[in-house]
Protein backbone atom coordinates (compact mmCIF):
# COMPACT_ATOMS: atom_id res chain seq x y z
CA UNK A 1 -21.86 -9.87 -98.35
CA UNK A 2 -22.52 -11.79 -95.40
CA UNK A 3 -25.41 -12.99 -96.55
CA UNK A 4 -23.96 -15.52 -98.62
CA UNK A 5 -22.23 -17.10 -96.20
CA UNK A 6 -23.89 -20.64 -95.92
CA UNK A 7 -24.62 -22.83 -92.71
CA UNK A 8 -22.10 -25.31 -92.51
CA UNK A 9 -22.73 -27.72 -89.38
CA UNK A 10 -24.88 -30.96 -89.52
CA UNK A 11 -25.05 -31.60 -93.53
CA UNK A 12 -24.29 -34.77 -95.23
CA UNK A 13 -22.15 -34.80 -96.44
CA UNK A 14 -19.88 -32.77 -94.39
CA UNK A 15 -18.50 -29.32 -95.33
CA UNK A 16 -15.57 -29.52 -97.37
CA UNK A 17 -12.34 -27.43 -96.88
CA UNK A 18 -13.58 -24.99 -99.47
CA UNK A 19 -16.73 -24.69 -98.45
CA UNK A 20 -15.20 -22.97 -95.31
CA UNK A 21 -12.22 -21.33 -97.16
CA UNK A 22 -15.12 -19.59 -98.90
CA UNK A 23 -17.52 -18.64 -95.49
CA UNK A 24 -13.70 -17.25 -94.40
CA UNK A 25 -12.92 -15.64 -97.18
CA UNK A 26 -16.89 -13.46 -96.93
CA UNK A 27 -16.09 -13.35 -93.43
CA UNK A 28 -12.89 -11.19 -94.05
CA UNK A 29 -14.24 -9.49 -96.53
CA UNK A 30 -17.49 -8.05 -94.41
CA UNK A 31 -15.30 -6.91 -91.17
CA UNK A 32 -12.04 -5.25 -93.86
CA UNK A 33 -14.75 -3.54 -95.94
CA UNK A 34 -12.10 -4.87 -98.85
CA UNK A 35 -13.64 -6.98 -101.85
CA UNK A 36 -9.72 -7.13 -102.77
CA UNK A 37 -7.45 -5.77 -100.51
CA UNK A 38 -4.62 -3.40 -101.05
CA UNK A 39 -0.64 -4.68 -101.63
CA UNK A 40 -0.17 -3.39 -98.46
CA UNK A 41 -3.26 -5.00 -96.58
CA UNK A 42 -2.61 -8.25 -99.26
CA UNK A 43 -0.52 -10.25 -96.74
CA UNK A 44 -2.95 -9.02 -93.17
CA UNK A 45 -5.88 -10.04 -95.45
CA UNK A 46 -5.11 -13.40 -97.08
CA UNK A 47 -3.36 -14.33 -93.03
CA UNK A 48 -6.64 -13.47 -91.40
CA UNK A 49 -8.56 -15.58 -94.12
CA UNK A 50 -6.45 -18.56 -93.32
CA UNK A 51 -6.62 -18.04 -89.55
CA UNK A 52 -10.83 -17.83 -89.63
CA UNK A 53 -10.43 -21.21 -91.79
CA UNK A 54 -9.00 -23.22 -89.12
CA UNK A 55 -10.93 -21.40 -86.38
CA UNK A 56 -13.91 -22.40 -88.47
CA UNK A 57 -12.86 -25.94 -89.11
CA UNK A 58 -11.94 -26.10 -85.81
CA UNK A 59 -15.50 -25.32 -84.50
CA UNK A 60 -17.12 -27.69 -87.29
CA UNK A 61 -15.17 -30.03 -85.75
CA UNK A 62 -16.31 -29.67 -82.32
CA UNK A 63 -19.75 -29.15 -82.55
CA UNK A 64 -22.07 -31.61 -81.70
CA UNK A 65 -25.81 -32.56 -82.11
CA UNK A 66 -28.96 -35.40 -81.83
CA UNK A 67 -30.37 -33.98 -84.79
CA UNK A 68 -30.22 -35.78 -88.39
CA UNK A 69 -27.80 -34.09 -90.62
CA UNK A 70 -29.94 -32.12 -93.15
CA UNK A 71 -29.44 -32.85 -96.79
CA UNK A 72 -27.98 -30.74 -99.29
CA UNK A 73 -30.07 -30.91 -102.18
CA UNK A 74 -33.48 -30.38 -99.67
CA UNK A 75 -31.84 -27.36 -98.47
CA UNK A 76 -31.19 -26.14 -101.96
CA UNK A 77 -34.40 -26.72 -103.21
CA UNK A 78 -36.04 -25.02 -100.14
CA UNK A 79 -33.72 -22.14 -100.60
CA UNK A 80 -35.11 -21.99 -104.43
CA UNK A 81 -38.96 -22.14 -103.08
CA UNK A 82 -38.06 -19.30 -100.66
CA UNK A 83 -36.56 -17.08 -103.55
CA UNK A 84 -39.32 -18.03 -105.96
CA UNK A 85 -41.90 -16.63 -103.71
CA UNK A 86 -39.61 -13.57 -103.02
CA UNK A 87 -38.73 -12.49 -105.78
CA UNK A 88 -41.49 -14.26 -108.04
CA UNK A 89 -38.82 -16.21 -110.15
CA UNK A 90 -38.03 -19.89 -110.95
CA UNK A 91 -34.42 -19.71 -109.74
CA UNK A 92 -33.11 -21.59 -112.63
């Protein structure tokens, strides 16, 4: 699961609020163990989702660095090469 939680700092554009709701939402889900949680975990689960968003956004926030912000579509297309030679597909 974690896995597919994406680097967020120094892109440009910016991460967007669901960009982070999502990284939250995997982050939850890895340390639970729950894909969907329980009635009874339902409220603990969906609280501690909001609460890693604003921790998250927080740190986005407050980060700081010389380096250019990296473009999206580079990184996706690097990501693509890196799965093409990994798992000998196109990735389309």
């Amino acid at each position: 699961m974690c896995r597919n939680i994406k680097t967020l700092f120094n892109f440009e554009p910016p991460a967007t609020e669901d960009e982070i709701q999502a990284a939250a939402l995997q982050f939850v889900r890895k340390l639970s163990g729950f894909n969907t949680p329980s009635k009874a975990n339902e409220e603990a689960f969906h609280r501690a989702v909001q609460e890693v968003s604003v921790v998250a956004k927080n740190l986005l926030d407050s980060l700081v660095t010389n380096a250019e912000p990296r473009n999206r579509e580079v990184e996706i297309e690097r990501a693509r090469a890196r799965n093409a030679k990994r798992f000998g597909t196109t990735g389309q």
